[in-house]
Protein backbone atom coordinates (compact mmCIF):
# COMPACT_ATOMS: atom_id res chain seq x y z
CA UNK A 1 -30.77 12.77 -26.86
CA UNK A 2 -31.95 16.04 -25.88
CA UNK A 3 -33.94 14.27 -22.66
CA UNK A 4 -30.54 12.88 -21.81
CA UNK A 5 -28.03 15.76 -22.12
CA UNK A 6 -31.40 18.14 -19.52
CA UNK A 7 -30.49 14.54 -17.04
CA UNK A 8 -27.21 15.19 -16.74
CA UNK A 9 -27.02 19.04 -16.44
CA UNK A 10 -29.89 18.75 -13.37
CA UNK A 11 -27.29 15.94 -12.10
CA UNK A 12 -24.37 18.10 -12.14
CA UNK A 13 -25.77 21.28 -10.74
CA UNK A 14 -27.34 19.19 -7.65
CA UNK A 15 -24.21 18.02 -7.29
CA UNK A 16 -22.56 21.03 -6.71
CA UNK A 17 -25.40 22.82 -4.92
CA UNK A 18 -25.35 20.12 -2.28
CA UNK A 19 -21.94 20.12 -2.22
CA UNK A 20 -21.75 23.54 -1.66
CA UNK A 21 -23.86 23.12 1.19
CA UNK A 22 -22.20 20.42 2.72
CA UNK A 23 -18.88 22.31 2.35
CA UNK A 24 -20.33 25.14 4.66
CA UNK A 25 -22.11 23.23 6.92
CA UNK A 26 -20.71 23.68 10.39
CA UNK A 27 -17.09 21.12 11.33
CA UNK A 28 -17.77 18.28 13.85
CA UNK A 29 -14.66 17.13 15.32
CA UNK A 30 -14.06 14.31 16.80
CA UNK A 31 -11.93 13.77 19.94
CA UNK A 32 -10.49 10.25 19.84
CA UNK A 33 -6.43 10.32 19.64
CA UNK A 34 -4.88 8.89 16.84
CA UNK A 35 -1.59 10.83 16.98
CA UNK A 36 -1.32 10.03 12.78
CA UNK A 37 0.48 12.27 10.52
CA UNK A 38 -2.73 12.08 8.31
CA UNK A 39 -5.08 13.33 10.80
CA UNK A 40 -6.13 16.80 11.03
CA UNK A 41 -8.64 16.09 13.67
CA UNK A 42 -7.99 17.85 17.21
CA UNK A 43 -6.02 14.79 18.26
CA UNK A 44 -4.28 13.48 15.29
CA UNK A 45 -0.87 15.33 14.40
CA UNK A 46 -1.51 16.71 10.88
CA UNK A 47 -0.50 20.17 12.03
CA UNK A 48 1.82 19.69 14.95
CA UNK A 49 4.00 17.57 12.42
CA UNK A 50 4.03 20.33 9.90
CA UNK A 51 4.52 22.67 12.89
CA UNK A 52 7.43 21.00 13.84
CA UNK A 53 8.84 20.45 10.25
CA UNK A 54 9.05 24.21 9.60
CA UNK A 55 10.12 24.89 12.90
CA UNK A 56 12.72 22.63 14.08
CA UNK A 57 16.45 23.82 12.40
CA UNK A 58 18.05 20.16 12.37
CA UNK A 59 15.42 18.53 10.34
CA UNK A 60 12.34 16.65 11.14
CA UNK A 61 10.78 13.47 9.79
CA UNK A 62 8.49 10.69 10.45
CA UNK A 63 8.99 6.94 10.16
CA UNK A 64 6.57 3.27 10.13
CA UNK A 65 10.26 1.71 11.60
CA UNK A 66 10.04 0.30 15.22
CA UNK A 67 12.72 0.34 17.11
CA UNK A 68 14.30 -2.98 16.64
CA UNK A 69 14.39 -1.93 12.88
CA UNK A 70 16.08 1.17 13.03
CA UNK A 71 18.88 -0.24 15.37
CA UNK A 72 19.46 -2.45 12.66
CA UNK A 73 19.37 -0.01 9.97
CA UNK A 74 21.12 3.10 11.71
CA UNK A 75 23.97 3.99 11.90
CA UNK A 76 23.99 8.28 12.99
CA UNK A 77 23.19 9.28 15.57
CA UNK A 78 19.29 11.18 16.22
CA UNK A 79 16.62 11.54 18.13
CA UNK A 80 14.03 9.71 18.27
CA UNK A 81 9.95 10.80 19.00
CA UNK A 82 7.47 8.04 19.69
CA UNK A 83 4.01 9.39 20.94
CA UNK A 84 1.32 6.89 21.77
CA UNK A 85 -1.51 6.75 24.59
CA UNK A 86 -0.75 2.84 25.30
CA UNK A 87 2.94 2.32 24.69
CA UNK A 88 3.46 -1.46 23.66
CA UNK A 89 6.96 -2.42 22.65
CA UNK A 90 8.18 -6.44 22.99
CA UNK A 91 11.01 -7.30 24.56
CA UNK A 92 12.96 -7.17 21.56
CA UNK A 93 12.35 -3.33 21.25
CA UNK A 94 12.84 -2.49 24.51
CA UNK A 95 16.08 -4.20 24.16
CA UNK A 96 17.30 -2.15 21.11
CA UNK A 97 15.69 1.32 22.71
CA UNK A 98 18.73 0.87 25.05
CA UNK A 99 21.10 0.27 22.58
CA UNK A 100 20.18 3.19 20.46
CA UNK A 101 20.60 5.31 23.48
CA UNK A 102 23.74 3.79 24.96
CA UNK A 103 25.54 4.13 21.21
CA UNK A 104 24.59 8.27 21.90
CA UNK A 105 20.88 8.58 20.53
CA UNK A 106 18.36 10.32 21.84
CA UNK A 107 15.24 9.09 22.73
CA UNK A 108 11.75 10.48 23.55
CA UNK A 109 9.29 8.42 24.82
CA UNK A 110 5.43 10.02 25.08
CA UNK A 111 2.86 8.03 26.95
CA UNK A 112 0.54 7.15 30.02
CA UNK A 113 1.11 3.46 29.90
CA UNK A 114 4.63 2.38 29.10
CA UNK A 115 5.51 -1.39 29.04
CA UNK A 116 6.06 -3.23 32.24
CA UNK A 117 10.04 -4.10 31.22
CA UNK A 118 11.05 -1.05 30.28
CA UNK A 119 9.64 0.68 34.03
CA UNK A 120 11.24 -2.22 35.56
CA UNK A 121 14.51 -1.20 33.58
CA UNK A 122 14.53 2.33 33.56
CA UNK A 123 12.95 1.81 37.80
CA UNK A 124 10.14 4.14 37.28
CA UNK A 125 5.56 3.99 37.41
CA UNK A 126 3.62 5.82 35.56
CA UNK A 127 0.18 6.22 36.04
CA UNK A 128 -2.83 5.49 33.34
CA UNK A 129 -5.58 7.90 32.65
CA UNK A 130 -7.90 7.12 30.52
CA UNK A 131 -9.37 10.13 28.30
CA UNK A 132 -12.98 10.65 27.89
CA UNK A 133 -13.86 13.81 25.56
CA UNK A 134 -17.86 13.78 27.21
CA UNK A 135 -15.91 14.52 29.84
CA UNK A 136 -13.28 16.72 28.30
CA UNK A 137 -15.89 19.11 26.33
CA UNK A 138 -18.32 19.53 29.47
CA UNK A 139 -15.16 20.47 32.02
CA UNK A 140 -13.69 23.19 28.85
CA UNK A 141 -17.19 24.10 29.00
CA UNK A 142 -17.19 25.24 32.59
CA UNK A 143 -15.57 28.05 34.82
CA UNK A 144 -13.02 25.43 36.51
CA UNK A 145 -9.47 26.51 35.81
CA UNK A 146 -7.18 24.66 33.88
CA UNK A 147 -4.26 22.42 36.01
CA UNK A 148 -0.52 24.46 35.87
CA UNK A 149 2.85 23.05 34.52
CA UNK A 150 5.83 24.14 35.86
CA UNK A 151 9.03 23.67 33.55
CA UNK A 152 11.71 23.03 35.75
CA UNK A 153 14.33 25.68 35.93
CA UNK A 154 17.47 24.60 34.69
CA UNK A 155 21.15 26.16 33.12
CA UNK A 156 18.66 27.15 29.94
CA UNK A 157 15.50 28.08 30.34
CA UNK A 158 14.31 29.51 33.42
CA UNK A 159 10.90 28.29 35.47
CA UNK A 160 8.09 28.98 33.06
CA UNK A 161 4.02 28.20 33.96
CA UNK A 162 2.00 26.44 31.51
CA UNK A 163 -1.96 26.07 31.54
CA UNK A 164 -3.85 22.87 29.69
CA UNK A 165 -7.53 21.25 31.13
CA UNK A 166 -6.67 18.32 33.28
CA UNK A 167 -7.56 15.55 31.14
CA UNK A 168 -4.48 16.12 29.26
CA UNK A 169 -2.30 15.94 32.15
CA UNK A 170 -3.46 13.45 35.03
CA UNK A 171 -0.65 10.98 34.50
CA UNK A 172 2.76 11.34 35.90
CA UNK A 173 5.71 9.56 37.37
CA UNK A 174 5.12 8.12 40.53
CA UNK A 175 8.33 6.04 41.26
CA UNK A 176 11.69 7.02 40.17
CA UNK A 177 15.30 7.08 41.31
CA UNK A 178 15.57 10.88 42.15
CA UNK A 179 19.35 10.43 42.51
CA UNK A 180 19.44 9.66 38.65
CA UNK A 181 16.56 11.61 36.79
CA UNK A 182 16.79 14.92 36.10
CA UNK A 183 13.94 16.70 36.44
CA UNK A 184 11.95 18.70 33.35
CA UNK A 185 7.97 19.44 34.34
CA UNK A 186 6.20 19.22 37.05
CA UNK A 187 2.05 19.75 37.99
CA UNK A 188 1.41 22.33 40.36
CA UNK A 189 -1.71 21.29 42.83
CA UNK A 190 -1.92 24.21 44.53
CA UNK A 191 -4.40 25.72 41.49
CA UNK A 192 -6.18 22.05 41.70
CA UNK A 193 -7.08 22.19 45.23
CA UNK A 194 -7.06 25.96 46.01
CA UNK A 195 -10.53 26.42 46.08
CA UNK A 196 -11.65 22.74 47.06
CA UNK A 197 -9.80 22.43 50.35
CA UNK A 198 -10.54 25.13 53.17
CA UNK A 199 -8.23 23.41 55.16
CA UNK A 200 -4.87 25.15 55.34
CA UNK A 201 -2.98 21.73 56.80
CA UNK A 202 -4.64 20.02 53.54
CA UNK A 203 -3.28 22.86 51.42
CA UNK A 204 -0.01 23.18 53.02
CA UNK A 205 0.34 19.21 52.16
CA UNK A 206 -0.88 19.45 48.38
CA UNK A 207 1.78 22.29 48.14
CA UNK A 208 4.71 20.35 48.81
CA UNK A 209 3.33 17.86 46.18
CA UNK A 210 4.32 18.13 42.70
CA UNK A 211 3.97 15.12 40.26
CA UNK A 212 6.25 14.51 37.74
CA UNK A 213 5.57 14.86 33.84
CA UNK A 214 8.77 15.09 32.29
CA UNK A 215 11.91 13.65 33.16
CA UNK A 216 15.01 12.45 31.39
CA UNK A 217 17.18 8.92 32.15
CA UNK A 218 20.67 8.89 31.31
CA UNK A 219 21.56 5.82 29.53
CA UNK A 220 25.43 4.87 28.20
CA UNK A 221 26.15 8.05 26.10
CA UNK A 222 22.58 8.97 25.26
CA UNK A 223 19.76 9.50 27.14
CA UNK A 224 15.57 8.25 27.79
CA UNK A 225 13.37 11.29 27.60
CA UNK A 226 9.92 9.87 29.45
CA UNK A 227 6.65 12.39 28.72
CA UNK A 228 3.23 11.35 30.61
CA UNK A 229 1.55 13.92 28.51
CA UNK A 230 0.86 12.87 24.86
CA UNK A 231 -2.26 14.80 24.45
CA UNK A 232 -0.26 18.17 24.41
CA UNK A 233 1.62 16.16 21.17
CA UNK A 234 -1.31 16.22 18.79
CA UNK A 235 -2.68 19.59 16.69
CA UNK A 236 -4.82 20.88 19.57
CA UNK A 237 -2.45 20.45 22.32
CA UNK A 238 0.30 22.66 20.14
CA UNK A 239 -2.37 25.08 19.59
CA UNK A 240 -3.68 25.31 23.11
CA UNK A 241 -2.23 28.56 25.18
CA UNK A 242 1.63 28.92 24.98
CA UNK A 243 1.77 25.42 25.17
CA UNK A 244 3.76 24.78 22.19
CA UNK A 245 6.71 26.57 23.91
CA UNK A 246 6.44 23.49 26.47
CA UNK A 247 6.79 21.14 23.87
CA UNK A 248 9.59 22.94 21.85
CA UNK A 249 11.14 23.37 25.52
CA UNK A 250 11.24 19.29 26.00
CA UNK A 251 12.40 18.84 22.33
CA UNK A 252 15.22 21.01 22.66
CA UNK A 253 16.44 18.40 25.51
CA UNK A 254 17.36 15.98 21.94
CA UNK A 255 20.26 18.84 21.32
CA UNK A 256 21.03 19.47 17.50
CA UNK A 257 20.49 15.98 16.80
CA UNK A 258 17.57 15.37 13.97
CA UNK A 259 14.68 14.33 15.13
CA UNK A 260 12.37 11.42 13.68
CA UNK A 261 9.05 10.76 14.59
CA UNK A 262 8.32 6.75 14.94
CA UNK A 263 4.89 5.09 14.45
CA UNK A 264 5.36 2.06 14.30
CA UNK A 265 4.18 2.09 17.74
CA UNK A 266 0.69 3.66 16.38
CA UNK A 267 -2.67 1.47 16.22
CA UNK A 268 -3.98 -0.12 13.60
CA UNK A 269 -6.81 2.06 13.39
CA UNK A 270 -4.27 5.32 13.09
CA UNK A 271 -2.41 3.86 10.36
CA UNK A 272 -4.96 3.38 8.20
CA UNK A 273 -6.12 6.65 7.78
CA UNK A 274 -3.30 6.66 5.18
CA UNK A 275 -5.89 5.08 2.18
CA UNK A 276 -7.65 7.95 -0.14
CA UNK A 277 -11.20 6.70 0.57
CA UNK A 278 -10.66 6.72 4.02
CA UNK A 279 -9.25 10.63 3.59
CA UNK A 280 -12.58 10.87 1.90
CA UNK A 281 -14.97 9.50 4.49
CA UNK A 282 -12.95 11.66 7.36
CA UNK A 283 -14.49 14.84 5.90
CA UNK A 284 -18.23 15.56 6.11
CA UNK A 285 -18.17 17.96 2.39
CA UNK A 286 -16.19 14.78 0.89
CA UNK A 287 -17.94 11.86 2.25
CA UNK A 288 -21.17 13.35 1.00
CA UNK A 289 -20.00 14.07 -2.55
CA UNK A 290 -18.48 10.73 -2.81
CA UNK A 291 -22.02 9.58 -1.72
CA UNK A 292 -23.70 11.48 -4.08
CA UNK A 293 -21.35 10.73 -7.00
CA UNK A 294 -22.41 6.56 -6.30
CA UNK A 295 -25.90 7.62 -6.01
CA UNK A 296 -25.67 9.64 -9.54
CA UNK A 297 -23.89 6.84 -11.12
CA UNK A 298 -26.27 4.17 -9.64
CA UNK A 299 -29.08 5.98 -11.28
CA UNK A 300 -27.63 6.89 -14.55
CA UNK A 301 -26.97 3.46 -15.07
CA UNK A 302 -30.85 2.35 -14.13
CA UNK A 303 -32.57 5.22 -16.21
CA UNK A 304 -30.25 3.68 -19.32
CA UNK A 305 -30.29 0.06 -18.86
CA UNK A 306 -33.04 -0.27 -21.31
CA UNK A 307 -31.89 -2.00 -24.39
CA UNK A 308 -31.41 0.02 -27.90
CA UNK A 309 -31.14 -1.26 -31.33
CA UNK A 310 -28.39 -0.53 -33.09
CA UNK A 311 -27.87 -1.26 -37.05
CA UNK A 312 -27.05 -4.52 -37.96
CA UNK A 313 -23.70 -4.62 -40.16
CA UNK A 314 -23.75 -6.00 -42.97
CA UNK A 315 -20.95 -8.88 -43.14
CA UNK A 316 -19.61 -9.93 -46.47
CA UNK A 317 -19.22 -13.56 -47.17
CA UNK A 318 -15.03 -14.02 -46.63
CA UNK A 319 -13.14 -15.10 -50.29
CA UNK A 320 -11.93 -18.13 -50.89
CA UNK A 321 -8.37 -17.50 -50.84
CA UNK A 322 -7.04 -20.97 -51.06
CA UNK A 323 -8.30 -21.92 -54.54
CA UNK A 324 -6.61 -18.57 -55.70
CA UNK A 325 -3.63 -19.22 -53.51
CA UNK A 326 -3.34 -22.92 -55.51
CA UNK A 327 -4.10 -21.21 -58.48
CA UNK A 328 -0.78 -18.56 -58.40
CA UNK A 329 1.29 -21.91 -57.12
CA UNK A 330 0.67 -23.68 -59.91
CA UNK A 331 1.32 -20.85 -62.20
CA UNK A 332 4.47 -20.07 -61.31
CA UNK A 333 5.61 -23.77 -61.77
CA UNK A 334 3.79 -23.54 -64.63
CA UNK A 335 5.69 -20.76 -66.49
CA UNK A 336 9.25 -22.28 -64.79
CA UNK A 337 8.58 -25.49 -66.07
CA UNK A 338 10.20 -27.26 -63.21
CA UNK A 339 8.05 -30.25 -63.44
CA UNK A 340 10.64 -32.56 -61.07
CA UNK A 341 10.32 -30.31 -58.13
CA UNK A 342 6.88 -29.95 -58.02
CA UNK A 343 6.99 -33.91 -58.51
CA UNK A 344 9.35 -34.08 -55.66
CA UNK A 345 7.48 -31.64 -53.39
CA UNK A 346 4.53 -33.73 -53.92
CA UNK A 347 6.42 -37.31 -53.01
CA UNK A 348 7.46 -35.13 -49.48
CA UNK A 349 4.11 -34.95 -48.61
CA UNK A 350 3.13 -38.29 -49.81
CA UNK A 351 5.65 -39.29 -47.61
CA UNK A 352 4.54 -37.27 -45.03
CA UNK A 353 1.00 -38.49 -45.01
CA UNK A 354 2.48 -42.37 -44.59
CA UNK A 355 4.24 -41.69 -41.67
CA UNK A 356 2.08 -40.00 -39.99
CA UNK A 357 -1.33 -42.06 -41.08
CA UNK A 358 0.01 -46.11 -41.10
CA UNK A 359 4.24 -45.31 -40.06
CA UNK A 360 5.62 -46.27 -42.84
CA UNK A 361 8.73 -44.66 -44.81
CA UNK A 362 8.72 -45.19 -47.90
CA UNK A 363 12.28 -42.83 -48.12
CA UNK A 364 13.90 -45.54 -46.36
CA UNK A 365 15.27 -48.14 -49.30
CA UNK A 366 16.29 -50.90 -47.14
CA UNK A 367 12.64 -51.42 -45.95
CA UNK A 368 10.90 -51.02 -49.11
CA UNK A 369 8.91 -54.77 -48.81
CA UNK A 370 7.70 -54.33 -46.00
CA UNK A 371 6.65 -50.69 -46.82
CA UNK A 372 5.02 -51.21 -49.95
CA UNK A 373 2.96 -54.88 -48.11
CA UNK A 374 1.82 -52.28 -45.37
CA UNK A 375 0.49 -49.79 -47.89
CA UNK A 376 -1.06 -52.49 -50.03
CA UNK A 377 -2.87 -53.97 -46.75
CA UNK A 378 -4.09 -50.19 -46.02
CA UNK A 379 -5.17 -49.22 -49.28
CA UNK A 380 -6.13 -51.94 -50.82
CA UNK A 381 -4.30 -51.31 -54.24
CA UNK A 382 -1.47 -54.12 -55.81
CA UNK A 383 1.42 -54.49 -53.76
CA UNK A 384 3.42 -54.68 -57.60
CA UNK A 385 2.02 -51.76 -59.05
CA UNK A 386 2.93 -49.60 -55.71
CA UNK A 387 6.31 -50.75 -55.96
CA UNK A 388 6.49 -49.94 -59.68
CA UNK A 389 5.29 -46.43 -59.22
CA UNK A 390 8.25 -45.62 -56.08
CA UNK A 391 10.77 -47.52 -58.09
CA UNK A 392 9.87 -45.56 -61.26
CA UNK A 393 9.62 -41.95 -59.46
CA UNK A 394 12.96 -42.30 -57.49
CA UNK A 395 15.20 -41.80 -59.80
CA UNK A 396 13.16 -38.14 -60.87
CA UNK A 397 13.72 -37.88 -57.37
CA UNK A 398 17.13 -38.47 -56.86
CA UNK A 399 18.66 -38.68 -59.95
CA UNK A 400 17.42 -35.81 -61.83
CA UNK A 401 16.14 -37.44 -64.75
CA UNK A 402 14.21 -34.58 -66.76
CA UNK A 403 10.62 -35.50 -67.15
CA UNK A 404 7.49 -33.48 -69.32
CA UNK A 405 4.54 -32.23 -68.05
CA UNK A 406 1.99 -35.30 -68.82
CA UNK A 407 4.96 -37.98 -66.83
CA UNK A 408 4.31 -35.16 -64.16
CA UNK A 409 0.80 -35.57 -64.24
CA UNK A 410 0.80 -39.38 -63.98
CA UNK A 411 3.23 -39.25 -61.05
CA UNK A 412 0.91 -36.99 -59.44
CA UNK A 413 -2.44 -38.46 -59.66
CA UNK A 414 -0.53 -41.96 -58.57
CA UNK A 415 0.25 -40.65 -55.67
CA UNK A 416 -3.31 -38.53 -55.65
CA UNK A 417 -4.75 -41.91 -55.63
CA UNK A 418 -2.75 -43.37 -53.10
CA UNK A 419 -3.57 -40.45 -50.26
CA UNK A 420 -6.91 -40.80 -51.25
CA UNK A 421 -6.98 -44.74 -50.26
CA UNK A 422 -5.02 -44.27 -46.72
């Protein structure tokens, strides 16, 4: 016992000790976007959902409904968030995106690849950019300045410059109707090309380009808010510089309706971060003590497999409680002196015991020749003295003649004798 109690104290304190170490060993993050709620990785939105849940004044919550769902199931008017690197939507929610924002919602789309339909509806291009964080960690690594954002100055906020690394904002709008958009953000390529291009024709060119990040569509009585930079939507991009004053900037465009964060536009391998064990594999101190805790059990159960006597009970042979049951039965008749029912009680189950063995009923009068022949036949006893013996106990039976204990007793072992030949 004493060997056993030192095994498990040595198992717990390794358990913490390496724990403890784990815990302070230094974070590895890891840069692929999931844009989940559960994710506190750089690109997940843990913290820029809580961010905006504390922040926003008309309320702000998240949702698994797609679009086609919550036309169906809405009724007020909101807005409406979706954030995704690889927007895909069917034609059945590109349909009821529209109708959501011609009834008066709001609607913000985030993304680098948008569906073909809904470009070919709302008449715009986006471009794709696919992000790579090799490349992403070597170029925040370097001296090269990060690419500018230029908010749009409008009848609220006035032309403000925002800073992120390019890989967060090389897609924009290409193709629009300029006579219908309005404007939000643009990319400034002076910064990009500044110190690439010596030639002042080349520069004077790149000036007068600036590509398109934000714009908004309107649509009936609401409106299509299209982003091209989702990356800035996740907990680093919120964090990043005063960069979270760009995205409170393009929320505000939604007015005082509430906002609500969609994904059920997320993949598959976002939404299920949402299980415990994988919320315990996502973190290095947890993974390990999970680990650990299998590894403990696994050898716990190997150092005390081996097989132990224990004391063999000693099992008392059970009573026979039927003889004393038939015992108590038959003094209680015995001190009522009801001989006739127990005689009658007695003829049921001789009855009883002919239906059920050769089908005959011997309660039934009209049939009695036939009965008593088919009981002779089984038992092998006289047809005569059968038909004695029901003819004499029927009227105890039926009639209530009194009868004394020994008339009892013959009436009993006749029909004793007769169960006995079945």
């Amino acid at each position: 016992m004493k060997a056993s109690r030192w095994f498990i104290v040595f198992i717990v304190a390794f358990l913490l000790i390496m724990f403890a170490i784990e815990y302070n060993l230094p974070k590895k993050f890891v840069w692929t976007p999931t844009f989940s709620h559960y994710d506190e990785q750089p690109l997940g939105c843990a913290l820029f959902d809580s961010l905006l849940s504390s922040s926003l004044p008309h309320g702000y919550s998240l949702s698994k409904e797609t679009f086609y769902q919550m036309e169906e199931d809405t009724v007020d008017k909101m807005g409406i968030l979706v954030i995704a690197n690889t927007l895909s939507m069917v034609k059945a929610d590109v349909n009821a995106l529209l109708k959501m924002a011609e009834r008066g919602n709001k609607i913000m789309l985030v993304s680098n690849n948008y569906p073909k339909l809904l470009e070919d509806t709302l008449g715009f291009y986006c471009t794709y950019s696919h992000f790579n964080a090799a490349a992403f960690r070597k170029y925040a690594s370097s001296i090269f300045r990060k690419d500018s954002i230029y908010w749009v100055a409008d009848s609220v906020y006035s032309r403000q410059l925002y800073r992120c690394y390019p890989q967060f904002c090389n897609s924009s709008f290409r193709r629009y109707d300029s006579k219908v958009i309005r404007k939000l953000a643009e990319k400034d390529m002076t910064d990009a090309i500044g110190d690439a291009l010596a030639d002042s024709d080349s520069v004077k060119v790149y000036s007068n380009y600036h590509p398109l990040l934000a714009m908004a569509r309107p649509w009936g009585e609401g409106e299509i808010i299209l982003v091209s930079t989702p990356l800035l939507f996740t907990n680093y991009g919120v964090l990043d510089e005063n960069n979270a004053s760009y995205i409170f900037r393009l929320l505000s465009q939604m007015g005082e309706l509430p906002i609500v964060r969609s994904e059920g536009y997320m993949k598959a391998t976002a939404q299920v971060q949402q299980s415990p064990l994988r919320y315990l594999l996502a973190h290095q101190p947890l993974r390990w003590a999970l680990y650990l805790t299998m590894i403990t059990i696994l050898l716990f159960m190997i150092f005390t497999a081996k097989r132990r006597q224990r004391a063999i009970p000693v099992v008392r042979e059970p009573a026979n409680k039927s003889l004393e049951f038939t015992e108590l039965i038959g003094t209680l008749y015995f001190q009522k002196k009801d001989h006739v029912d127990l005689v009658r009680k007695k003829f049921a189950y001789l009855a009883e015991e002919l239906r059920r063995e050769i089908q005959v009923d011997i309660e039934e009068v009209a049939d009695d020749k036939r009965s008593f022949e088919r009981i002779a036949r089984k038992t092998g006893m006289d047809a005569g003295e059968i038909a004695k013996f029901i003819h004499g106990v029927r009227p105890v039976l039926y009639g209530g003649r009194a009868i004394d204990s020994e008339q009892m007793k013959v009436f009993i072992d006749k029909m004793n004798e007769i169960i006995n030949h079945i």
